[in-house]
N, C-alpha and C. Protein backbone atom coordinates (compact mmCIF):
# COMPACT_ATOMS: atom_id res chain seq x y z
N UNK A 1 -15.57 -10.83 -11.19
CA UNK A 1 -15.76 -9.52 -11.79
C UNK A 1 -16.61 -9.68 -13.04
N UNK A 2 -17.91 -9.15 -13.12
CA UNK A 2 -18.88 -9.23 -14.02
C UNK A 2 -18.15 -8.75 -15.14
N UNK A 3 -17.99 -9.03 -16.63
CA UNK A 3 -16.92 -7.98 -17.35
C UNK A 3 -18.19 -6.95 -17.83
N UNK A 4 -19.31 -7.17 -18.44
CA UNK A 4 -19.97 -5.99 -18.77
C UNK A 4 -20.33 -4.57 -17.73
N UNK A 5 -20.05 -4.65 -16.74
CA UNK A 5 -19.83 -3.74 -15.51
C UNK A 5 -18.72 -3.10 -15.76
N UNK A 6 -19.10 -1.77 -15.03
CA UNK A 6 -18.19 -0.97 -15.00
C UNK A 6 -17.17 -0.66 -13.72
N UNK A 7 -16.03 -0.60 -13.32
CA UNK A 7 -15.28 -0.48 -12.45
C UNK A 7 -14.44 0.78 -12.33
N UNK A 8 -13.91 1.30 -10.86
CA UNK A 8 -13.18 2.43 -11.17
C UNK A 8 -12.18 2.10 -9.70
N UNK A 9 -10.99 2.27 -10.24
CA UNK A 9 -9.88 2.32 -9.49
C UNK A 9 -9.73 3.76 -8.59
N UNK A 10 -10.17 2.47 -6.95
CA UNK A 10 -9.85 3.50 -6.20
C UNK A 10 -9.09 3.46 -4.93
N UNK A 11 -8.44 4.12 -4.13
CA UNK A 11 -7.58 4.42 -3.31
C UNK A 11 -8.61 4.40 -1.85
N UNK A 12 -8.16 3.03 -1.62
CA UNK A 12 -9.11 3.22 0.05
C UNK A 12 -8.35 3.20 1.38
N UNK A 13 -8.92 3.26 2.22
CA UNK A 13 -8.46 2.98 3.98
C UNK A 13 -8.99 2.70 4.72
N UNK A 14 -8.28 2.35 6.04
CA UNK A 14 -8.76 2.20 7.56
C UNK A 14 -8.34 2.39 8.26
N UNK A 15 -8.42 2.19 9.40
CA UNK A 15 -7.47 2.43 10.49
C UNK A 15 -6.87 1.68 10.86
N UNK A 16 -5.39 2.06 11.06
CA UNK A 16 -4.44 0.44 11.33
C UNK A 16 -4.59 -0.07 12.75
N UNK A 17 -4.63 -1.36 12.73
CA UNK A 17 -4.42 -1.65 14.26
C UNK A 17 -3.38 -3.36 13.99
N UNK A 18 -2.78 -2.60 14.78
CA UNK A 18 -1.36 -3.26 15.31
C UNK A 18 -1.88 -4.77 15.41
N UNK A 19 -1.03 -5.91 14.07
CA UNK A 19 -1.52 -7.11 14.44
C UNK A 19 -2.39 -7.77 13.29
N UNK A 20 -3.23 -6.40 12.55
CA UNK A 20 -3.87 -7.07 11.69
C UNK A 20 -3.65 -6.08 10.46
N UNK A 21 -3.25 -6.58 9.55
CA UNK A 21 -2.66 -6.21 8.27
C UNK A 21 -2.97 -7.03 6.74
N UNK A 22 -3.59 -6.71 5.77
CA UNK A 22 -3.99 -7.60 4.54
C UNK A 22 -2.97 -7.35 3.56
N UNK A 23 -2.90 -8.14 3.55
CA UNK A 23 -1.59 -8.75 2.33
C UNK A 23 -2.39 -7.81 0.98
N UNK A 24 -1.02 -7.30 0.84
CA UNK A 24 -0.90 -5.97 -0.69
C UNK A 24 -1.42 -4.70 -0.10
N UNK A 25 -1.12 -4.55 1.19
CA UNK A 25 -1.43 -2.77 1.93
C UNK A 25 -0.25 -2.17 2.13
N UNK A 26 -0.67 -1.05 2.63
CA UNK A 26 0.82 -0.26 3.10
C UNK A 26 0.45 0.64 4.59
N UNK A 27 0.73 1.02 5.44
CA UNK A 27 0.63 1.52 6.09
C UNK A 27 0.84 3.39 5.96
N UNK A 28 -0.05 4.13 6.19
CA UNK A 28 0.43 5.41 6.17
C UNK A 28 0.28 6.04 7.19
N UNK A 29 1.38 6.94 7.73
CA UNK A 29 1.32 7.41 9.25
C UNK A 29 1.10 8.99 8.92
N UNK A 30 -0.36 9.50 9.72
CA UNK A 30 -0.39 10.95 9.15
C UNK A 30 -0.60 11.61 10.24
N UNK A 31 -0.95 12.96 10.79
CA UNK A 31 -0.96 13.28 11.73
C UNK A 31 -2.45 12.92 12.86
N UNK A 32 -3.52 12.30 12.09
CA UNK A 32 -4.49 12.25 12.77
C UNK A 32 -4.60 10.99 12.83
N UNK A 33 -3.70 10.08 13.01
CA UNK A 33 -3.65 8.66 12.72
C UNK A 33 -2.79 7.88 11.70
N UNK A 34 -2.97 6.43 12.17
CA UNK A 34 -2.08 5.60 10.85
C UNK A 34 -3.48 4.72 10.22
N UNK A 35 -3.22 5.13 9.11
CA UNK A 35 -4.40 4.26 8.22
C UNK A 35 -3.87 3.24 7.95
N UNK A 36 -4.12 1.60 6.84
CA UNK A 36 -3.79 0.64 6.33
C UNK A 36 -4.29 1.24 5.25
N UNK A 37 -3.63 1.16 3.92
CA UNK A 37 -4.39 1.83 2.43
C UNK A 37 -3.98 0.62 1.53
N UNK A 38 -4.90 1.16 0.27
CA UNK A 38 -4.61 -0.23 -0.68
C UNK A 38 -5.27 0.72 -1.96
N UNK A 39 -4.92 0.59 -2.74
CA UNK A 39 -5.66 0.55 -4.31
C UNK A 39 -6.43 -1.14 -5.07
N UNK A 40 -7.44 -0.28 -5.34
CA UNK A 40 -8.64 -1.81 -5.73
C UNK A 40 -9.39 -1.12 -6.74
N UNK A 41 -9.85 -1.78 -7.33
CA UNK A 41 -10.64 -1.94 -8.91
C UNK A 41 -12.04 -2.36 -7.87
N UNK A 42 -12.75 -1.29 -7.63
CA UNK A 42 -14.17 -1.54 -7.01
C UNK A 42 -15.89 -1.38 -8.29
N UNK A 43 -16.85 -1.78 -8.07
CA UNK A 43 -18.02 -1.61 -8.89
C UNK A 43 -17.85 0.10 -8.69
N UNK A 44 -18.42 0.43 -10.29
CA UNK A 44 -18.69 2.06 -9.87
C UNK A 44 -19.77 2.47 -9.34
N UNK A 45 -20.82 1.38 -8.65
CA UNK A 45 -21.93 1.64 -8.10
C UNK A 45 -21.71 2.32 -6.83
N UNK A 46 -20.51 1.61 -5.85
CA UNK A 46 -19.77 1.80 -4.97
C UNK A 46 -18.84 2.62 -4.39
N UNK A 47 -18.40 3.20 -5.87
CA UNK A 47 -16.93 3.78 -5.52
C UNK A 47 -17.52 5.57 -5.77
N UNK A 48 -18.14 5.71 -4.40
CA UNK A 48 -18.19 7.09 -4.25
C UNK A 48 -17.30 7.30 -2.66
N UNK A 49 -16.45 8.53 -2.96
CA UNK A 49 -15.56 8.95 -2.09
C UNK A 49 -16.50 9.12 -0.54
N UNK A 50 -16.03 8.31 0.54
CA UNK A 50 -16.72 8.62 1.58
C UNK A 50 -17.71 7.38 1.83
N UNK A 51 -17.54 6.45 0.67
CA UNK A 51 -18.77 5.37 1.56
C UNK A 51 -17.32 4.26 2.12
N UNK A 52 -18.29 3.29 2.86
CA UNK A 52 -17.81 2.52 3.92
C UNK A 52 -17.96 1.24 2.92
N UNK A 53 -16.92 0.61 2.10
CA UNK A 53 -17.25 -0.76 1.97
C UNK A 53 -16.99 -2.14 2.45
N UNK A 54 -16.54 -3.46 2.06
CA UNK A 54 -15.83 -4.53 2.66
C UNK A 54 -15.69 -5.17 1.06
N UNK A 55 -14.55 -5.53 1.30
CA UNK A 55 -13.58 -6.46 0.15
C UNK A 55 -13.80 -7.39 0.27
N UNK A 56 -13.72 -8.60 -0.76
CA UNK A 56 -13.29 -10.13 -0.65
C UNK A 56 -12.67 -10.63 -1.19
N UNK A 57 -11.65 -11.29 -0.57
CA UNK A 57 -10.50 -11.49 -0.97
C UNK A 57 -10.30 -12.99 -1.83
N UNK A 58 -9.48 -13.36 -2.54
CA UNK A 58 -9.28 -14.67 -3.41
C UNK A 58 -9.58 -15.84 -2.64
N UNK A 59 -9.87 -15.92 -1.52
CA UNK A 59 -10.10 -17.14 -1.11
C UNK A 59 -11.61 -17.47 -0.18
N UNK A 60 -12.22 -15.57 -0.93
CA UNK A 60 -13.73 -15.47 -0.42
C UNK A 60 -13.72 -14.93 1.10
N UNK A 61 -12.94 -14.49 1.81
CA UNK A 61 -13.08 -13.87 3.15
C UNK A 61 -13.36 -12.60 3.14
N UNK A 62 -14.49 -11.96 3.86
CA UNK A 62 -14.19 -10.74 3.53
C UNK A 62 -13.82 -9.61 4.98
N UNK A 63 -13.16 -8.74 4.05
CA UNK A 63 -12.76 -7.45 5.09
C UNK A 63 -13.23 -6.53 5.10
N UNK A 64 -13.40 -5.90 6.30
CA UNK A 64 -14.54 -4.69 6.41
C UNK A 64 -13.83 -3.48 6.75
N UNK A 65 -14.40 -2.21 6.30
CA UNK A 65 -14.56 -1.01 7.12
C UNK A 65 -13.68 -0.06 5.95
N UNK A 66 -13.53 -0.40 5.28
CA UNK A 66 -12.84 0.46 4.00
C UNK A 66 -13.28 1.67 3.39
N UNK A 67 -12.78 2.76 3.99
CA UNK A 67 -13.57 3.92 3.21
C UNK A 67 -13.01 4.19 2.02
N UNK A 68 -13.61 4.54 1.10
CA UNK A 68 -13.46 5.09 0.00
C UNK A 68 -12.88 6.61 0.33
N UNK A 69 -11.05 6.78 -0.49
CA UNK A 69 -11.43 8.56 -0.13
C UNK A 69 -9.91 8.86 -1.19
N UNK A 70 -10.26 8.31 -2.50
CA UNK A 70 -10.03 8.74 -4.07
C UNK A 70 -10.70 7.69 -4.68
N UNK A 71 -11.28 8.44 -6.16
CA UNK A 71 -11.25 7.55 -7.20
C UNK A 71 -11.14 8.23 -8.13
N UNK A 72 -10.87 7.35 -9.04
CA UNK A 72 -10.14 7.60 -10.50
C UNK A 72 -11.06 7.19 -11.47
N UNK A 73 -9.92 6.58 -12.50
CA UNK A 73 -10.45 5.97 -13.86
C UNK A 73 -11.63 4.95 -14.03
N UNK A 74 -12.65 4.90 -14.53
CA UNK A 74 -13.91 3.98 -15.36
C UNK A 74 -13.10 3.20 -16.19
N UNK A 75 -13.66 2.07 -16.07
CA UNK A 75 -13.33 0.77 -17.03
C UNK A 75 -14.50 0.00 -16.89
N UNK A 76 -14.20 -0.55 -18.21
CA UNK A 76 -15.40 -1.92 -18.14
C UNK A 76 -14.80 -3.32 -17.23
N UNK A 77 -15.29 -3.91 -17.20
CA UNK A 77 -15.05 -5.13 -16.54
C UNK A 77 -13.79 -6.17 -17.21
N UNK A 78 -13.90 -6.47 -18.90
CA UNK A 78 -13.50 -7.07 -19.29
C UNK A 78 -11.96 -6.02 -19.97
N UNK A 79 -12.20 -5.03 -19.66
CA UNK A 79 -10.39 -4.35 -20.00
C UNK A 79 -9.59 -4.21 -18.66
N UNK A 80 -10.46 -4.51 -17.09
CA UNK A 80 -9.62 -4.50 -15.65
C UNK A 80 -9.06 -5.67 -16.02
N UNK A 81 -9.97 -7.18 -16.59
CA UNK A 81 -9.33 -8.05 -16.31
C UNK A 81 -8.55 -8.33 -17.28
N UNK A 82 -8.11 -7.44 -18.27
CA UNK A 82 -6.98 -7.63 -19.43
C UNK A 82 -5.61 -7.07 -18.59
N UNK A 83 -5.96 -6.11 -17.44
CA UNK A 83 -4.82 -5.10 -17.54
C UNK A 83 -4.33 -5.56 -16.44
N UNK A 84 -5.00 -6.25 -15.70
CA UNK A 84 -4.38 -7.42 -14.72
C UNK A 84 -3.26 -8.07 -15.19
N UNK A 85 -3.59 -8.84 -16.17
CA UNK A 85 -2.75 -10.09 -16.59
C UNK A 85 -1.12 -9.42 -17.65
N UNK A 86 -1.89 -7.92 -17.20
CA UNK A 86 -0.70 -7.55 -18.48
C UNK A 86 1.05 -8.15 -17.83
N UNK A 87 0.88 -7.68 -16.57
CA UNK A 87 2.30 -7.73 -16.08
C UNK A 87 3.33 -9.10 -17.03
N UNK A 88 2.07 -10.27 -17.35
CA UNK A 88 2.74 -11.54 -17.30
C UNK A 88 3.57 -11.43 -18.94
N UNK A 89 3.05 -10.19 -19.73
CA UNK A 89 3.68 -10.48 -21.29
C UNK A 89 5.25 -8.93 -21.05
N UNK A 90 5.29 -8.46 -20.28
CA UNK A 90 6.53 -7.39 -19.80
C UNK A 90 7.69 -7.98 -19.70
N UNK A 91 7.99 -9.08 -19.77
CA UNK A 91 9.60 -9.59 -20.03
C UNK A 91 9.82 -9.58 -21.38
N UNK A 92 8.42 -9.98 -21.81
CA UNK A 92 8.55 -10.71 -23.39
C UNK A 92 9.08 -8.84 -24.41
N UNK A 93 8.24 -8.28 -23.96
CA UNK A 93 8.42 -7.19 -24.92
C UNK A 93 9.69 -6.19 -24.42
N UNK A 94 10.21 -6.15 -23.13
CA UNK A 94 11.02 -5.40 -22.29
C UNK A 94 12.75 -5.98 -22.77
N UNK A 95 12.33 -7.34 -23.04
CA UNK A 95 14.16 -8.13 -23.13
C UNK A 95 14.61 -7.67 -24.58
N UNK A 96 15.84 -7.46 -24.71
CA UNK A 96 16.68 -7.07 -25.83
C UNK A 96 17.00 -7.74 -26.68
């Protein structure tokens, strides 16, 4: 993730097919189908509602056919990858 780039958290899909599933999805069953969905921190070059992208995942594989269809919030590059890591300091400030 370039940090001077800008990113925007968005809500994508596909179509599920029985068998193949990416680790951190969920399945949603609606009436015109069951999608596979996920939320991802995509380039905002990209993240217009309605395009078709492909992910790559931590170990460089990539997955295809992901439409874009929400996005949200703008961030720079270097505050996604702060807000990532936040989870790891939430015991520290959460314990009594």
């Amino acid at each position: 993730m370039a940090r001077h780039e800008f990113y925007r958290q968005c809500k994508l899909e596909r179509p599920f097919v029985q068998g193949r599933r990416e680790e951190g999805t969920f399945v949603e069953h609606r009436k015109d189908g069951s999608f596979e969905v996920l939320v991802s921190w995509i380039s905002d070059k990209i993240a217009q509602i309605g395009n078709v992208v492909r992910l790559k995942d931590e170990e460089g594989n990539w997955s295809e056919g992901w439409r874009v269809v929400e996005a949200w919030e703008r961030r720079k590059g270097e505050r996604v990858e702060a807000a990532v890591r936040d989870y790891k300091h939430q015991r520290k400030v959460s314990d009594v």
